[in-house]
C-alpha atoms as a PDB file:
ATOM      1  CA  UNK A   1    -149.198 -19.788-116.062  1.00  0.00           C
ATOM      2  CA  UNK A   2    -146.486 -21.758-114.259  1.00  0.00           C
ATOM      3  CA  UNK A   3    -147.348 -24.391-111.213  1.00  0.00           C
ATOM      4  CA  UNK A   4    -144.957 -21.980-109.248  1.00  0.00           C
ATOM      5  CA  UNK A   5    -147.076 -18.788-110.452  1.00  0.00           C
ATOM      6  CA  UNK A   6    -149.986 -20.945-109.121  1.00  0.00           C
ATOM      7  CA  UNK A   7    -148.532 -21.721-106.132  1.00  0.00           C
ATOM      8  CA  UNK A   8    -147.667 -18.276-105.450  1.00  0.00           C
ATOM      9  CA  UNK A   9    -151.372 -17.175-105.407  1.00  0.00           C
ATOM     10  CA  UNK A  10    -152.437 -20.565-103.260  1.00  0.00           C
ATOM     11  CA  UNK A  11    -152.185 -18.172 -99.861  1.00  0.00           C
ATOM     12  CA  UNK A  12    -152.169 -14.447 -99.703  1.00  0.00           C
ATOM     13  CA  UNK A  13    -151.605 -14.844 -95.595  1.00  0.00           C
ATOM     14  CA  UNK A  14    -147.919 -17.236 -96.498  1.00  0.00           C
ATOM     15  CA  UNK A  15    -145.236 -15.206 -94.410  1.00  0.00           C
ATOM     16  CA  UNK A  16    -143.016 -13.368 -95.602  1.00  0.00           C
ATOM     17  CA  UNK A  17    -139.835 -15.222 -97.415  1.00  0.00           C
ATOM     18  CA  UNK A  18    -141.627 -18.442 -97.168  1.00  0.00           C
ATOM     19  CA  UNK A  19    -141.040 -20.235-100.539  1.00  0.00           C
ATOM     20  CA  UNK A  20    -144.422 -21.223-102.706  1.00  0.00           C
ATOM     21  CA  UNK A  21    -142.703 -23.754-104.606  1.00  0.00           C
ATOM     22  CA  UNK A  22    -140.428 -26.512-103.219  1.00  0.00           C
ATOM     23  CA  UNK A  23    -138.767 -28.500-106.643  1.00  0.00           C
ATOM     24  CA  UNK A  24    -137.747 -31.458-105.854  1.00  0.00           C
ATOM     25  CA  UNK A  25    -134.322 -33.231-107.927  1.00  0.00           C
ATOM     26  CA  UNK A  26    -135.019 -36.909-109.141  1.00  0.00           C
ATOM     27  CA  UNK A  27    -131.643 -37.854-111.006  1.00  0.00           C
ATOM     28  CA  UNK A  28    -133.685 -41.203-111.894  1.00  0.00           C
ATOM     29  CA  UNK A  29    -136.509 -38.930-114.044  1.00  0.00           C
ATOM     30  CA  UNK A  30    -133.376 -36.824-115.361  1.00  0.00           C
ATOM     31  CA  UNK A  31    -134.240 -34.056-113.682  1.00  0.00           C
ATOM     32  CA  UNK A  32    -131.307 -32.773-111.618  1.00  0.00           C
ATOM     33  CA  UNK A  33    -130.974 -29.853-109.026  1.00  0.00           C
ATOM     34  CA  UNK A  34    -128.839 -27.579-111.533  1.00  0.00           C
ATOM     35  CA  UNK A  35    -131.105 -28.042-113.777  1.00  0.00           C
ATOM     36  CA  UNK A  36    -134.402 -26.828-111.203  1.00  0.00           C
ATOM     37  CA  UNK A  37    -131.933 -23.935-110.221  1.00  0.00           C
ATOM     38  CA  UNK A  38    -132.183 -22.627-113.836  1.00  0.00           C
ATOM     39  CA  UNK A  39    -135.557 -22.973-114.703  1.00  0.00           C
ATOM     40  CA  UNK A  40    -137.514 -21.851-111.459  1.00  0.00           C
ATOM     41  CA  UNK A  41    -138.631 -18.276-110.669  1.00  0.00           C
ATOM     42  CA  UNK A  42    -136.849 -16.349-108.125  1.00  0.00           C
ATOM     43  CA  UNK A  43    -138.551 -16.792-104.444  1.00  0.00           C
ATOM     44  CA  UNK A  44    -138.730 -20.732-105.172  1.00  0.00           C
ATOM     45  CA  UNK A  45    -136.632 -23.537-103.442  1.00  0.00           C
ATOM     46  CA  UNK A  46    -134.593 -26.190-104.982  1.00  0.00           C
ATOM     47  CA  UNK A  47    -134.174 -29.459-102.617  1.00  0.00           C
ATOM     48  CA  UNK A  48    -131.246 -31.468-103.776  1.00  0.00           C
ATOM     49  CA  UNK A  49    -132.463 -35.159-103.177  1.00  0.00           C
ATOM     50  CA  UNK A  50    -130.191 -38.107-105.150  1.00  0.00           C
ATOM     51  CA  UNK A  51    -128.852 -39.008-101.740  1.00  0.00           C
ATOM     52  CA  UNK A  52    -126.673 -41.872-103.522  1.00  0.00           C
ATOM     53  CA  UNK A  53    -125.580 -40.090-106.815  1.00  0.00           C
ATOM     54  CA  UNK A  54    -121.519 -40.743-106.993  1.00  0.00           C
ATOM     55  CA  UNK A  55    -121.438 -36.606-107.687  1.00  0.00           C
ATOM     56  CA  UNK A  56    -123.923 -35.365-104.942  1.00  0.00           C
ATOM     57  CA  UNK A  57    -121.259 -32.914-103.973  1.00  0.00           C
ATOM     58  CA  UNK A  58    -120.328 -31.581-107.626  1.00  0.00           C
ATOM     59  CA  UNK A  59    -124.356 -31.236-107.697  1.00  0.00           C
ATOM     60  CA  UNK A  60    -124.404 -29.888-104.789  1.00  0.00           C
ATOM     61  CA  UNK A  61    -121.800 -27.119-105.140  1.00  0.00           C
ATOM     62  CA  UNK A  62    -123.406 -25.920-109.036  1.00  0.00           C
ATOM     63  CA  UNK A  63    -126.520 -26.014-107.836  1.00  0.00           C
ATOM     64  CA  UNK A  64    -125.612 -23.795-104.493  1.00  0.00           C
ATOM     65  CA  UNK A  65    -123.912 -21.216-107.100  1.00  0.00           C
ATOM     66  CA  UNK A  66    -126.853 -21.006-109.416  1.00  0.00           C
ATOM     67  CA  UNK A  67    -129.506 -20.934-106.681  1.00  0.00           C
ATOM     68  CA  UNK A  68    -127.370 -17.521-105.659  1.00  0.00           C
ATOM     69  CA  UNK A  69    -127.440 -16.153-108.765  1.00  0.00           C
ATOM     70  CA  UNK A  70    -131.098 -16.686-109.182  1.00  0.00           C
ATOM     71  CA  UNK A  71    -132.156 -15.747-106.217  1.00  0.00           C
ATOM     72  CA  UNK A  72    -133.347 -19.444-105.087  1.00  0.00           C
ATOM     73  CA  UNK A  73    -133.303 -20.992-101.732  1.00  0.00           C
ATOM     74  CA  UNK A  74    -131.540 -24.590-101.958  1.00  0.00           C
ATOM     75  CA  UNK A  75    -132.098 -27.124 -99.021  1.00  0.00           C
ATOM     76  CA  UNK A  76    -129.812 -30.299 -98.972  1.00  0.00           C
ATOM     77  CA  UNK A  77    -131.964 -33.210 -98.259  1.00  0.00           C
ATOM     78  CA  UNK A  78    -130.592 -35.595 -94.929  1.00  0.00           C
ATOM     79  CA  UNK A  79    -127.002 -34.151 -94.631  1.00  0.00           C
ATOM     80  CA  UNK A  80    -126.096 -30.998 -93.038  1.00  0.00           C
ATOM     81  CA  UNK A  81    -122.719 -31.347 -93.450  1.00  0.00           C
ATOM     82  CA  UNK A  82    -122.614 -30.825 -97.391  1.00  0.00           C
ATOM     83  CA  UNK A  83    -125.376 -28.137 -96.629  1.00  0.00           C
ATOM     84  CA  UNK A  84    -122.607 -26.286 -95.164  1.00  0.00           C
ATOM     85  CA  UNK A  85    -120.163 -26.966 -97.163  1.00  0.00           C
ATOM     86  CA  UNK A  86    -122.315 -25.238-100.286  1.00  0.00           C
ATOM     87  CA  UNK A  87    -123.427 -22.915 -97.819  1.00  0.00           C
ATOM     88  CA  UNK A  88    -126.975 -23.687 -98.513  1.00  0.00           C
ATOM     89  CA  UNK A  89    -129.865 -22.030 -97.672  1.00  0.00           C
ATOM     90  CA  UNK A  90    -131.336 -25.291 -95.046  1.00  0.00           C
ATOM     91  CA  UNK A  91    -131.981 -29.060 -94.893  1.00  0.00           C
ATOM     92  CA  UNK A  92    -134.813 -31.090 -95.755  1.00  0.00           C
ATOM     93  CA  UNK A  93    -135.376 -34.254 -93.580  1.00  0.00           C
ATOM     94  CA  UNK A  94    -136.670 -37.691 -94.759  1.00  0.00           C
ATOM     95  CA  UNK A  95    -139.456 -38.186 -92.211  1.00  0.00           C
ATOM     96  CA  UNK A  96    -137.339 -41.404 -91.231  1.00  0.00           C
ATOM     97  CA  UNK A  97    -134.676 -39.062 -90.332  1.00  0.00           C
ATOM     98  CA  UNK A  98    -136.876 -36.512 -88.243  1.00  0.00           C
ATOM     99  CA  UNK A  99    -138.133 -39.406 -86.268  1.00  0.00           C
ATOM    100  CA  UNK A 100    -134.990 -41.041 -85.470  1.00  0.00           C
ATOM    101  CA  UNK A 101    -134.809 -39.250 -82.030  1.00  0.00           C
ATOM    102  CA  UNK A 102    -130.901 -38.273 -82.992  1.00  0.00           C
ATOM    103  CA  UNK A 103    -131.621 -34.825 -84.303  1.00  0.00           C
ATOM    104  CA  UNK A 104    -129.971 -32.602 -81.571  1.00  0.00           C
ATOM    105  CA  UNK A 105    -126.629 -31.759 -82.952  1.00  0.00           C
ATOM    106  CA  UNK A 106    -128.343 -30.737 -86.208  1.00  0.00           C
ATOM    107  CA  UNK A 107    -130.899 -28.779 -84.479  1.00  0.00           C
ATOM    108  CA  UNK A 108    -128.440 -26.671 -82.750  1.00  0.00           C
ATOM    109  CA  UNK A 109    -125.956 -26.410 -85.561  1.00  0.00           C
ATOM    110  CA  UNK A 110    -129.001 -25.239 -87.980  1.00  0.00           C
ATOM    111  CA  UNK A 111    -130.356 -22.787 -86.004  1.00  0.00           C
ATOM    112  CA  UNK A 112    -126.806 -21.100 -84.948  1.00  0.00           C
ATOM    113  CA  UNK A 113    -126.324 -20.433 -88.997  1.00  0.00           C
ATOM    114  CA  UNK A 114    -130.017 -19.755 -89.617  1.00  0.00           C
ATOM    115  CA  UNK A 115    -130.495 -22.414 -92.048  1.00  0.00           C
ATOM    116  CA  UNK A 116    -134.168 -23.237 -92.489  1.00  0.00           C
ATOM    117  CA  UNK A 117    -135.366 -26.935 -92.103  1.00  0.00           C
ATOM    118  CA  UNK A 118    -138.130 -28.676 -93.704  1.00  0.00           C
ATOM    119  CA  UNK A 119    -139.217 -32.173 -92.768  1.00  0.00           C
ATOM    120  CA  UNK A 120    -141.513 -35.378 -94.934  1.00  0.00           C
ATOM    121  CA  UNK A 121    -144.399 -35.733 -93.003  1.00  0.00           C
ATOM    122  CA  UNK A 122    -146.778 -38.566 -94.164  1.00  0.00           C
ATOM    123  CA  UNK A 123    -148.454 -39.063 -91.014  1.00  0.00           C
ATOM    124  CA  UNK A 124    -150.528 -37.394 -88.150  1.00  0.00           C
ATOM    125  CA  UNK A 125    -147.574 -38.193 -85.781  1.00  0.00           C
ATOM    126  CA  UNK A 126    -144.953 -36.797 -88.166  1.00  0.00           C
ATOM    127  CA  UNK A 127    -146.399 -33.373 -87.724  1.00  0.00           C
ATOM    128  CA  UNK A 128    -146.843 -33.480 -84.594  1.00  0.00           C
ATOM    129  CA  UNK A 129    -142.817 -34.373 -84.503  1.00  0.00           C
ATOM    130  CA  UNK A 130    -141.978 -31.118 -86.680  1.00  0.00           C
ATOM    131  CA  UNK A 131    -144.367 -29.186 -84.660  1.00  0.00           C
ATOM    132  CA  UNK A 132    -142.442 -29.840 -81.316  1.00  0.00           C
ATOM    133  CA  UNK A 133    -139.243 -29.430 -83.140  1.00  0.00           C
ATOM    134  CA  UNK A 134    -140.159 -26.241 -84.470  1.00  0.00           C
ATOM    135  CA  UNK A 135    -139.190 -26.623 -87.895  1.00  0.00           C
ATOM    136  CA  UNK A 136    -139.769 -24.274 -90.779  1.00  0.00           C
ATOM    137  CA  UNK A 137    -142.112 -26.209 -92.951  1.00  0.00           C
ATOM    138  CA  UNK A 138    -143.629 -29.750 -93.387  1.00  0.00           C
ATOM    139  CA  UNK A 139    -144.168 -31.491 -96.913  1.00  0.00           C
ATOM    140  CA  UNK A 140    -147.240 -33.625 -96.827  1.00  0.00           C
ATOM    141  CA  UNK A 141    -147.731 -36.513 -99.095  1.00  0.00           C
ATOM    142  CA  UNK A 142    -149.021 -38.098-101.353  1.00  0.00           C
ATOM    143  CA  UNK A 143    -151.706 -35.612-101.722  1.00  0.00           C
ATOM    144  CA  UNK A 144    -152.873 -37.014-104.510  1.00  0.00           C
ATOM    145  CA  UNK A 145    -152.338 -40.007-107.008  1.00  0.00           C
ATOM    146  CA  UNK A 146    -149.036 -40.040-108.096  1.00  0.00           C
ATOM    147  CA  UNK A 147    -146.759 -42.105-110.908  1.00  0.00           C
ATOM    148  CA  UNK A 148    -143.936 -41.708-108.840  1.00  0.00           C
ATOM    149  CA  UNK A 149    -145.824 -43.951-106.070  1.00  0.00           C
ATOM    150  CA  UNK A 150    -148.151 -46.104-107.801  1.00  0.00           C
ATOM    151  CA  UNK A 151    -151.130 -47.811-106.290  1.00  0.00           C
ATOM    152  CA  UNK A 152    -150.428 -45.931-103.061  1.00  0.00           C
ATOM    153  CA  UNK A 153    -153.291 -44.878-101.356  1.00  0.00           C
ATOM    154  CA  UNK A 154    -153.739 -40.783-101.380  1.00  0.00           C
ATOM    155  CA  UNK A 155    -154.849 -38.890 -98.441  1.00  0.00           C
ATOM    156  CA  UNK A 156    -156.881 -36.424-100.880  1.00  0.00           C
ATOM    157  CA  UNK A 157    -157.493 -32.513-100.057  1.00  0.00           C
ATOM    158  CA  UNK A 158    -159.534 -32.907 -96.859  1.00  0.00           C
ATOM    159  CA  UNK A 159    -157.356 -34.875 -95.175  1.00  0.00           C
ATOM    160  CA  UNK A 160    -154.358 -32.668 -96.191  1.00  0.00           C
ATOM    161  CA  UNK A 161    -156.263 -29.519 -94.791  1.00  0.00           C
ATOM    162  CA  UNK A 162    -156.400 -31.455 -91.313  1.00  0.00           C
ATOM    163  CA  UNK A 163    -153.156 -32.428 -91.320  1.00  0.00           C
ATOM    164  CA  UNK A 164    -151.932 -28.790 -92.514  1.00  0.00           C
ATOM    165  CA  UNK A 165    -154.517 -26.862 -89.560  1.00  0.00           C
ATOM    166  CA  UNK A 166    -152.632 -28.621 -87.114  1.00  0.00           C
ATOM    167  CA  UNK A 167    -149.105 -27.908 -88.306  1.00  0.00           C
ATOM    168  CA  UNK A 168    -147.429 -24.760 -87.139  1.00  0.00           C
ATOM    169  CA  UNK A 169    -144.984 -24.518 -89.512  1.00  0.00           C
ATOM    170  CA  UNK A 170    -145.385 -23.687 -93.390  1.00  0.00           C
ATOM    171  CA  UNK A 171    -147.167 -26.416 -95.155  1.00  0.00           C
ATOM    172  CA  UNK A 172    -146.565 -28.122 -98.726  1.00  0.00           C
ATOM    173  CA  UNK A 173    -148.806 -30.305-100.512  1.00  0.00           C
ATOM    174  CA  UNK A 174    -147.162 -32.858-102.910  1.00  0.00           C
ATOM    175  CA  UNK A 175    -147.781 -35.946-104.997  1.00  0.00           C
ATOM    176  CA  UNK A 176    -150.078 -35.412-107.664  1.00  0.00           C
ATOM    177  CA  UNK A 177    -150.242 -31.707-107.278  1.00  0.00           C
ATOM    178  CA  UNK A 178    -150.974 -29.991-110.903  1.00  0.00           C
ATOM    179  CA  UNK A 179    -152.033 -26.767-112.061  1.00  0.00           C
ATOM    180  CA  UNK A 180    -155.526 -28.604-111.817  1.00  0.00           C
ATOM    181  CA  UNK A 181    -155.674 -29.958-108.969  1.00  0.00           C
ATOM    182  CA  UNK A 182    -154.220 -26.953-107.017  1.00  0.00           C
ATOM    183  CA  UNK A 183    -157.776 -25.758-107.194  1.00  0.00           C
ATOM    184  CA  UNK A 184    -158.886 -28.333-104.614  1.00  0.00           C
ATOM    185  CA  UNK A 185    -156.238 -27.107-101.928  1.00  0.00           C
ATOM    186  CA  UNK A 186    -157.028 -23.012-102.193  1.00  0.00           C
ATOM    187  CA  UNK A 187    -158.686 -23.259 -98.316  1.00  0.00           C
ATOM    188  CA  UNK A 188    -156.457 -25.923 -97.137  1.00  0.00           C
ATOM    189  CA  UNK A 189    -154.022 -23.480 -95.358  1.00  0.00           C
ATOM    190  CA  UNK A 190    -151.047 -24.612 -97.587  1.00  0.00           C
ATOM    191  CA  UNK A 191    -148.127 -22.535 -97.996  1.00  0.00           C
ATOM    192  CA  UNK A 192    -147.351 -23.569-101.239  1.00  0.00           C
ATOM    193  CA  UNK A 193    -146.615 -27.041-103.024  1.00  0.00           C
ATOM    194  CA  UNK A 194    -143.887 -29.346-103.825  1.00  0.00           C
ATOM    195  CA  UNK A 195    -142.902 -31.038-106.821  1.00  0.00           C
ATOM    196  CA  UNK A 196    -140.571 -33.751-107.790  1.00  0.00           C
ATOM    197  CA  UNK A 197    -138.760 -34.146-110.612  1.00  0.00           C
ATOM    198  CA  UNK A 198    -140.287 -32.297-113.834  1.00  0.00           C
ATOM    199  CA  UNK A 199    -143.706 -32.173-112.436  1.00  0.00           C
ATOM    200  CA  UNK A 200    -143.682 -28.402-112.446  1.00  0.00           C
ATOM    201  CA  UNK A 201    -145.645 -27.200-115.746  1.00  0.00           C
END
């Protein structure tokens, strides 16, 4: 059984459509969007991340044709423009970016081609920021322990289910979330997780 298969069963009461897996590119672990787009189950999410590869756009555009054809949702992390261009599915906002107070014009665009949007929380405040924007879904991190970040301090599942009660969007846990320690989120309220780079076995 699959992380995403995992995910999946984390909470019967996720609505409807709502992705349980969101798989994260990380062009410096080799692990790029196209390649997410062809190896995830259909329901999933790919966010394209690698804001400064030189080919974002050519990664963009295959991964937007294979996220189609697999019946994938794909988010463009921090730039709604090339979102529309590939006529993705939403954006995903750095938290720096949903905190930046500039947001407006994206908003309104967003919402007027139904895009979904998705925001880094890491703090208390954060949420409270994607609450009063109304966005889709909030990933909280690091959940866990995690190589990608090491030595930083985790939050750890209790604090994640507080954080994740008082979000009214969708909720992802991510950093150091495995098929084992799913387990310790089943009564957080989470949506479904997040993953980065290959961390999806």
């Amino acid at each position: 059984m699959t992380l995403a298969d995992r995910a999946r069963r984390l909470n019967p009461a996720r609505r409807p459509g709502t992705p349980p897996l969101l798989a994260m590119s990380d062009g410096t672990r080799g692990v790029e969007a196209d390649q997410l787009a062809r190896t995830l189950p259909a329901g999933c999410a790919v966010v394209l991340r690698d804001y400064h590869h030189p080919e974002r756009r050519r990664l963009a555009i295959t991964a937007a044709q294979l996220t189609r054809q697999r019946r994938l949702l794909l988010l463009v992390a921090g730039d709604g423009r090339l979102a529309a261009l590939v006529r993705a599915n939403g954006v995903h906002l750095p938290e720096a970016m949903l905190r930046s107070g500039r947001l407006a014009p994206l908003l309104g665009w967003a919402r007027t081609r139904g895009w979904r949007l998705t925001a880094a929380c890491h703090t208390m405040a954060a949420v409270a920021v994607a609450n009063r924007l109304n966005l889709d879904g909030a990933v909280i991190s690091p959940v866990f322990p995690t190589a990608s970040h090491p030595g930083q301090p985790a939050m750890g599942p209790l604090r994640f289910a507080i954080l994740a009660r008082r979000a009214t969007c969708s909720v992802y846990a991510l950093g150091g979330v495995t098929q084992r320690t799913l387990a310790r989120l089943r009564s957080s309220g989470a949506a479904g997780v997040a993953a980065i780079g290959g961390a999806l076995t």
